[in-house]
Every structure is written in C-alpha cells, then in structure tokens.
C-alpha atoms as a PDB file:
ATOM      1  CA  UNK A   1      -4.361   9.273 -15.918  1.00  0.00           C
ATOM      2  CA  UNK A   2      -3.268  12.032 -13.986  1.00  0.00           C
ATOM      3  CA  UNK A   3      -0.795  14.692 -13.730  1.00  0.00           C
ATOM      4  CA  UNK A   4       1.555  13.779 -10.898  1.00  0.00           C
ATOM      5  CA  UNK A   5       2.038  10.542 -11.412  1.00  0.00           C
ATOM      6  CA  UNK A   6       2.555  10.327 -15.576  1.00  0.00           C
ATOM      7  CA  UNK A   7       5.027  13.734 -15.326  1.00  0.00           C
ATOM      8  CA  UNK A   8       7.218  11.083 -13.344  1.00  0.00           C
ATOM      9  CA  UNK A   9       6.596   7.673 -15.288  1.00  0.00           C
ATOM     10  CA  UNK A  10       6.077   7.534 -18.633  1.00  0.00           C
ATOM     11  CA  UNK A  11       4.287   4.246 -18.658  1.00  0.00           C
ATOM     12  CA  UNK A  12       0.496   4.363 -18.270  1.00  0.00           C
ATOM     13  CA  UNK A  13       0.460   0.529 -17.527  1.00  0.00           C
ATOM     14  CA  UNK A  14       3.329   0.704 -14.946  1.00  0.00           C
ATOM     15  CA  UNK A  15       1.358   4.013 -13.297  1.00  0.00           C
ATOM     16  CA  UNK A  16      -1.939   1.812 -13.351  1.00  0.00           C
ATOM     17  CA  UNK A  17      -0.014  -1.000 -11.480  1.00  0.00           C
ATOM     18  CA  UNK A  18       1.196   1.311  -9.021  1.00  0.00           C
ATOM     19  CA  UNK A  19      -2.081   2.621  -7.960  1.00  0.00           C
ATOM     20  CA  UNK A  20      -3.518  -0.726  -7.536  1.00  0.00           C
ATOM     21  CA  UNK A  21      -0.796  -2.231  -5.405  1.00  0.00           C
ATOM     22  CA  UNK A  22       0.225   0.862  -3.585  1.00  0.00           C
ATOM     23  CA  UNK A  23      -3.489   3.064  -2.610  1.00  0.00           C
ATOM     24  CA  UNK A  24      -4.411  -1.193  -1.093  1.00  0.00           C
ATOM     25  CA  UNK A  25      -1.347  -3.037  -0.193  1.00  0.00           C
ATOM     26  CA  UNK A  26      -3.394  -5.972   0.577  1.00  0.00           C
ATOM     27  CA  UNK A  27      -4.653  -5.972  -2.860  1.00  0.00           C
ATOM     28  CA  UNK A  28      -2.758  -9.050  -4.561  1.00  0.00           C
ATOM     29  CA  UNK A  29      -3.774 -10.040  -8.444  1.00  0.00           C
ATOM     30  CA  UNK A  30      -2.459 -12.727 -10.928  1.00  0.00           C
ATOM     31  CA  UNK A  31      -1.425 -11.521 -14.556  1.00  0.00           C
ATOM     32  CA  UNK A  32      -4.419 -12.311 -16.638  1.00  0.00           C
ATOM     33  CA  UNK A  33      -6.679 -10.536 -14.064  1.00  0.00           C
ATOM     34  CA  UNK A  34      -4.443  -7.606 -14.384  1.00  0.00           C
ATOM     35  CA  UNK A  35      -4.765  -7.415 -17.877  1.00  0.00           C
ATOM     36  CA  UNK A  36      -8.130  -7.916 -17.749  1.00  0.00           C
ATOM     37  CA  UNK A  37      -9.015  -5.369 -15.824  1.00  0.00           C
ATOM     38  CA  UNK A  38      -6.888  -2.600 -17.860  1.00  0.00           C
ATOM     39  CA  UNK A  39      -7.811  -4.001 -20.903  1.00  0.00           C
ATOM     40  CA  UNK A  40      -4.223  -4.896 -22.062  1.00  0.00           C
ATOM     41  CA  UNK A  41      -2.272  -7.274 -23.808  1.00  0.00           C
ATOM     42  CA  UNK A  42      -0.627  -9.784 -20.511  1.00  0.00           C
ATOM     43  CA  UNK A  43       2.539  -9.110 -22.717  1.00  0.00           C
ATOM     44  CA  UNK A  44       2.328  -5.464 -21.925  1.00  0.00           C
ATOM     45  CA  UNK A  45       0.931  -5.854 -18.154  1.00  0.00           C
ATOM     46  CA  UNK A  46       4.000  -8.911 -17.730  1.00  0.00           C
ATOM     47  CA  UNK A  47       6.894  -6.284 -18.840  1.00  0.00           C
ATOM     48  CA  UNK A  48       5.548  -3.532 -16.116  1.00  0.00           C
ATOM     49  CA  UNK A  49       4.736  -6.280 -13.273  1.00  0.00           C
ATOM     50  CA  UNK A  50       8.774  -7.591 -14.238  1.00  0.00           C
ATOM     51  CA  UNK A  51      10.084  -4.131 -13.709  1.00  0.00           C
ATOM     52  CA  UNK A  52       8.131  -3.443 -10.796  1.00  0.00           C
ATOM     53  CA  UNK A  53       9.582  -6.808  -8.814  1.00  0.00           C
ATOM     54  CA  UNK A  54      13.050  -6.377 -10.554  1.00  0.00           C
ATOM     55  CA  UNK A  55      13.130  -3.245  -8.272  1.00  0.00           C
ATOM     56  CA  UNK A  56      11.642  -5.048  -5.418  1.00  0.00           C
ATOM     57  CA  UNK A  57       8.375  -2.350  -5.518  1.00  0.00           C
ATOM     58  CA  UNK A  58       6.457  -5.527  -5.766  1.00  0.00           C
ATOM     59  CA  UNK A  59       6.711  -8.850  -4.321  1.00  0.00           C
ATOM     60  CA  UNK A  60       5.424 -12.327  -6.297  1.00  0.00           C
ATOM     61  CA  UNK A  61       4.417 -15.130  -4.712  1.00  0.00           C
ATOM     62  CA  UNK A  62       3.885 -18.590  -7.121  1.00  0.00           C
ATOM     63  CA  UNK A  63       0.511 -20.271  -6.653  1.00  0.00           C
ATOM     64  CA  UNK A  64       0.373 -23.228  -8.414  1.00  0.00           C
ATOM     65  CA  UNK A  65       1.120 -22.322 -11.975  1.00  0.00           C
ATOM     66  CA  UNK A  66       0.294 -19.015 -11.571  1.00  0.00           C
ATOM     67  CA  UNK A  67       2.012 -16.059 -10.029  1.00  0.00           C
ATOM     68  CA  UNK A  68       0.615 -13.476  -7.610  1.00  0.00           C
ATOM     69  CA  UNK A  69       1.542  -9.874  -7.290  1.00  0.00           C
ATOM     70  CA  UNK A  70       0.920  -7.313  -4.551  1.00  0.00           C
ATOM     71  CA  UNK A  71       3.092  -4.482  -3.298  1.00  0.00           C
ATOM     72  CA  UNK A  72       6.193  -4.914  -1.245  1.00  0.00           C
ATOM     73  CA  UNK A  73       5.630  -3.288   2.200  1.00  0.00           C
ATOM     74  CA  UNK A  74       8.809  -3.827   3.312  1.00  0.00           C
ATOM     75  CA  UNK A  75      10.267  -1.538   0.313  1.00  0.00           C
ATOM     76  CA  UNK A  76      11.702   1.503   1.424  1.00  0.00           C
ATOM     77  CA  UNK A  77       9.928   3.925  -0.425  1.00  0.00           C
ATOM     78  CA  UNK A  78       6.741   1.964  -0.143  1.00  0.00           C
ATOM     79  CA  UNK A  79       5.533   4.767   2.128  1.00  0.00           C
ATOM     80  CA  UNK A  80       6.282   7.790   0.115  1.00  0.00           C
ATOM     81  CA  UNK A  81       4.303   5.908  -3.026  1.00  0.00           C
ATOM     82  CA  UNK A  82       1.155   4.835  -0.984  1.00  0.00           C
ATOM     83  CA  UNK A  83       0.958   8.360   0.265  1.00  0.00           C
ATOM     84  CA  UNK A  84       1.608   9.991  -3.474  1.00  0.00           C
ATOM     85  CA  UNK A  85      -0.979   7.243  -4.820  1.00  0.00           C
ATOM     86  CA  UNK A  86      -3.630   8.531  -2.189  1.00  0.00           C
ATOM     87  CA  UNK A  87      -2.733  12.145  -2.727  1.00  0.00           C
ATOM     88  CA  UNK A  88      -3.573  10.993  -6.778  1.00  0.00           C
ATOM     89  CA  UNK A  89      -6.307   9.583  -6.510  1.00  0.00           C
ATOM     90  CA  UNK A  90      -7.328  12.909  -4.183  1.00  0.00           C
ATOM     91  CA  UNK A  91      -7.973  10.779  -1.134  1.00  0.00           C
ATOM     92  CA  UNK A  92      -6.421  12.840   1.172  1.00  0.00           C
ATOM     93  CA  UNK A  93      -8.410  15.666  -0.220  1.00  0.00           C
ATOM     94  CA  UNK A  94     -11.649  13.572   0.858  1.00  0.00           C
ATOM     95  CA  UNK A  95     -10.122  12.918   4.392  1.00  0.00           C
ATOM     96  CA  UNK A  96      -9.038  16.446   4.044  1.00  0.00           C
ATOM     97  CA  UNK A  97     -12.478  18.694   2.610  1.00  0.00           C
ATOM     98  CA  UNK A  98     -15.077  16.473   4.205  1.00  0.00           C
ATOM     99  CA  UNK A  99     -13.959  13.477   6.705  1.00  0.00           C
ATOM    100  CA  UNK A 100     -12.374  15.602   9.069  1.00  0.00           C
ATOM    101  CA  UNK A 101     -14.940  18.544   8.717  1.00  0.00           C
ATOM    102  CA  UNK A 102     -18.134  16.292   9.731  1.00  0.00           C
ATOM    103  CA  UNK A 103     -18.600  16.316  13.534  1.00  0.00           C
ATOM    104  CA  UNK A 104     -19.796  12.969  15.199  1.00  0.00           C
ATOM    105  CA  UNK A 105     -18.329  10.567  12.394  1.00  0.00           C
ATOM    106  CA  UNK A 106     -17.058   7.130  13.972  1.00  0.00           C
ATOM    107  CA  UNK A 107     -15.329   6.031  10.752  1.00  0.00           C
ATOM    108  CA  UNK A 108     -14.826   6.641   7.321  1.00  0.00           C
ATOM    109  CA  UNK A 109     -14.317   3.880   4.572  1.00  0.00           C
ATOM    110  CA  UNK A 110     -13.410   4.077   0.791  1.00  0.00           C
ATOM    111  CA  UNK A 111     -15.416   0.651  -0.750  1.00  0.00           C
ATOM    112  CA  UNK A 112     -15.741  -0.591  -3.975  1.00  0.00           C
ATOM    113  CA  UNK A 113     -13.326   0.484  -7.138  1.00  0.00           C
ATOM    114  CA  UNK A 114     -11.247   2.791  -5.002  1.00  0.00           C
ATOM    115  CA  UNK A 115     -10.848   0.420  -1.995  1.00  0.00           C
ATOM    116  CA  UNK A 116      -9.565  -2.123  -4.598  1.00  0.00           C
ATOM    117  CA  UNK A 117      -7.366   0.795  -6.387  1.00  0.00           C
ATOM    118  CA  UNK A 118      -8.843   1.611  -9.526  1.00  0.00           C
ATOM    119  CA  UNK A 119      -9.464   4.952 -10.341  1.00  0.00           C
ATOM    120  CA  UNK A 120     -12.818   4.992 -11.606  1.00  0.00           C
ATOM    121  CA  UNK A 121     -13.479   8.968 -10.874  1.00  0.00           C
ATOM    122  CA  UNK A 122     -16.133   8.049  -8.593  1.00  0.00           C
ATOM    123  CA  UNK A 123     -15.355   7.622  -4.773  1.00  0.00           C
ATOM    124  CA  UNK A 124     -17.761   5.757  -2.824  1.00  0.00           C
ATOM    125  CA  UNK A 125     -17.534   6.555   0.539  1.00  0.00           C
ATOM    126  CA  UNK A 126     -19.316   4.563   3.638  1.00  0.00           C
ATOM    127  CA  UNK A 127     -19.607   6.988   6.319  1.00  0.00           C
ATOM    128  CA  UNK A 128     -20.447   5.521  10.066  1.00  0.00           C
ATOM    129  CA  UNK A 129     -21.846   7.943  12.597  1.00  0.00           C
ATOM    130  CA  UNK A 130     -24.154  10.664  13.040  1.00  0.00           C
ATOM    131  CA  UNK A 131     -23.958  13.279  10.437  1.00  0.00           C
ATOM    132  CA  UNK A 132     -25.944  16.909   9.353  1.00  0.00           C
ATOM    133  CA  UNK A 133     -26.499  15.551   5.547  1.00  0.00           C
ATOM    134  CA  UNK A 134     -26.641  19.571   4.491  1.00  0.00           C
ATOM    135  CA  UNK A 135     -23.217  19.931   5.743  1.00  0.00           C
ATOM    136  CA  UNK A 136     -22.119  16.329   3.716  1.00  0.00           C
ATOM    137  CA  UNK A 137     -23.415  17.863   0.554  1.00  0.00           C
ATOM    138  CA  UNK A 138     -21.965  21.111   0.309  1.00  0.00           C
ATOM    139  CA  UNK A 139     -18.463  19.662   1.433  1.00  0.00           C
ATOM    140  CA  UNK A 140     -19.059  17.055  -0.915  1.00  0.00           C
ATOM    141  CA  UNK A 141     -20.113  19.292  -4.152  1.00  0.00           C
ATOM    142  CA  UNK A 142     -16.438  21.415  -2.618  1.00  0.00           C
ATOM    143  CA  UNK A 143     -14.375  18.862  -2.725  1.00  0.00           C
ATOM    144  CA  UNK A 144     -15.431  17.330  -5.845  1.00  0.00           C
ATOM    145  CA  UNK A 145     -15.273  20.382  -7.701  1.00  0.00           C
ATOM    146  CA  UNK A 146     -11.158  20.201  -6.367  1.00  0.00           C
ATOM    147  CA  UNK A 147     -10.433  16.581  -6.628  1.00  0.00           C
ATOM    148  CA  UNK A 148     -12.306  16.519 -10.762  1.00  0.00           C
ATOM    149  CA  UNK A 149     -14.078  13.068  -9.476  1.00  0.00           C
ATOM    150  CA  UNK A 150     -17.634  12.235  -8.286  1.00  0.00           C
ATOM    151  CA  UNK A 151     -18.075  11.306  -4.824  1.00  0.00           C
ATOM    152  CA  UNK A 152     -21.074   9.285  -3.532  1.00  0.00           C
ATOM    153  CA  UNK A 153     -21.733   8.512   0.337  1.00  0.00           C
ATOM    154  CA  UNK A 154     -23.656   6.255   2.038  1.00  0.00           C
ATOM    155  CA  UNK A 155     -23.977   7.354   5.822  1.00  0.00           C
ATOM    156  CA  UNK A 156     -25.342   4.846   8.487  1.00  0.00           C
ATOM    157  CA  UNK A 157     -25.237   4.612  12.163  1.00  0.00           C
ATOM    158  CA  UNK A 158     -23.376   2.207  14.443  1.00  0.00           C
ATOM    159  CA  UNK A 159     -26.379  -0.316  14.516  1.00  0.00           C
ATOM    160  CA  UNK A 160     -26.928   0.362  10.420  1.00  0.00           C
ATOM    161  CA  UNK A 161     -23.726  -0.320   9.589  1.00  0.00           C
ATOM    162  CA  UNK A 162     -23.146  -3.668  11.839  1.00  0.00           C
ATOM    163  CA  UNK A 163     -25.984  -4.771   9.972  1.00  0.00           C
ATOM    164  CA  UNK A 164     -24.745  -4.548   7.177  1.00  0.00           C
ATOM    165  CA  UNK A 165     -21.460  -5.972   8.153  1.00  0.00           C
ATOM    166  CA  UNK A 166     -22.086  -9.195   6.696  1.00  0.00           C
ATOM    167  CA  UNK A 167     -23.117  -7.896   3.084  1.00  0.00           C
ATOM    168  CA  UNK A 168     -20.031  -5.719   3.633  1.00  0.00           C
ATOM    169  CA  UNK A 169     -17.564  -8.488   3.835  1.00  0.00           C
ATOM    170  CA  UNK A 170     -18.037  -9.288   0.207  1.00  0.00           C
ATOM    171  CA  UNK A 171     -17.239  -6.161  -0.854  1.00  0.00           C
ATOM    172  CA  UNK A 172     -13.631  -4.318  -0.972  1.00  0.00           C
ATOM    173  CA  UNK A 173     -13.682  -1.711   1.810  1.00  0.00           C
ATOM    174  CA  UNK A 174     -10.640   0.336   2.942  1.00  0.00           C
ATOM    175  CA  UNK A 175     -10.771   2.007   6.810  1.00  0.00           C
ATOM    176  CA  UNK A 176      -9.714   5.688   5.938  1.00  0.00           C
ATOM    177  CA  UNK A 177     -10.398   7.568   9.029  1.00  0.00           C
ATOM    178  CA  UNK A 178     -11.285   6.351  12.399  1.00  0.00           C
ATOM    179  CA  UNK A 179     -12.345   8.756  15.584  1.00  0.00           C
ATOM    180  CA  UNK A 180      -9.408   9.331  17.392  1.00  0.00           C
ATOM    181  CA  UNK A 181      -7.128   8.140  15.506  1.00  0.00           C
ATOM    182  CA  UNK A 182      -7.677  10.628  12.210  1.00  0.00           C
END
C-alpha cells in the first residue's frame, strides 16, 4: 500500500484498518462491512480489529449483536498515527502544494473515498471560495506528480456550496483547511 506505513507493519489488513480509523476518527464500521470493503475473509479482518483494541488503538462498542469499531481518540499515540496516516495518504502534501498556495479559499474539504479513509489514489477535493482555476491546475498536475495519486476538485463559491449543502450531507466530507485557522 505504501512505503511508510508497510516498512513499519507487516500486515496489509492491520495497515488498511489503520488508515480508515485513524485519517477519519469519526469513521466507525462493523466487521462484515470491513471485510467487505477490503475484500477479505472477516476471519482475517477479526484477528487485525482484535489486535488493534487489545492495544487500546481502537475502541468497540456492541450494538445489538454486532460490534462497532472506530479509533480510540483518547489513545496516546492517536495523534502521531492520524498525522502519519494523513502524511500517507499525501494529504498534507495537498494542504501543503495547493490549499495553502490558492489565495481567497474559505475552506478546503477531502469528500468521498478519502474523507471515509480509503485510499483509492484519487483525492477529491471540494474547494469553497474564489479561486484563479490556471493556478489550481498547475499546482494540482505538481502535486500529483509528488503525491503518485490523481486529484480532482470541484471549486464553488459561498452561495454554490450552501446550495449544495443538503446533497452534501449524504456524502462523507472531511474539513481540511479553513481560512484562518490553516
């Protein structure tokens, strides 16, 4: 999957878990899902998700007959692995090459695969402000060429994007950068 991360853990499964959980804490998923969704055995995703709340990395939580994961924020080294996780998945390149480089930008969000933690090696980025596109681009075609993923933007203004709010709620979204506060 990726350099850092699998020169420190030998398990693909366990480094798969890890980057769910940890890039979106709120992210919380039941077994089969899991499994589904890595296309594993739940035997295999069961042993890593075991391990992972043995050490306390992740918390459980029964529902019914069913058990729900997500990662333990109270953990402490649940900072240091969100921040390796983003640096992974070459988020804070993105904040990094193009976020911070783009002028009048209000906020940045990661939404779909990434906001939910999968590294699909395509970012989709929601970008709310007013932006040159020229200058998006070449950052864009930069940082990708860094980063080895695709990265597609969508760039709306204030009123554009709280239209689309409601459409928005369905999907995951992840606030990256904010004005002021980046």
């Amino acid at each position: 999957m990726n350099d850092l991360l699998s020169g420190l853990i030998a398990s693909k499964t366990r480094i798969k878990l890890l980057t769910k959980f940890f890039f979106n804490p709120e992210t919380r998923s039941y077994l089969r899902e899991l499994a589904k969704e890595f296309n594993l055995s739940t035997n295999a995703v069961r042993e890593e998700l075991n391990q992972l709340t043995k050490t306390q990395l992740l918390k459980s939580e029964r529902n019914g007959r069913q058990v729900l994961y997500q990662a333990n924020k109270q953990h402490p080294l649940f900072p240091e692995l969100k921040s390796m996780v983003g640096k992974v998945m070459g988020i804070d390149r993105v904040i990094d090459g193009i976020v911070n480089r783009l002028g009048d930008l209000e906020r940045a969000y990661l939404i779909d695969d990434y906001a939910q933690g999968k590294d699909s090696g395509i970012i989709d980025l929601l970008l709310v402000g007013n932006i040159d596109h020229y200058h998006l681009n070449d950052l864009t075609r930069k940082t990708e060429r860094y980063i080895h993923r695709k990265i597609r933007s969508l760039v709306v203004s204030r009123a554009e994007y709280d239209a689309l709010l409601p459409q928005l709620r369905n999907r995951p979204r992840v606030l990256i950068w904010e004005a002021g506060k980046g």
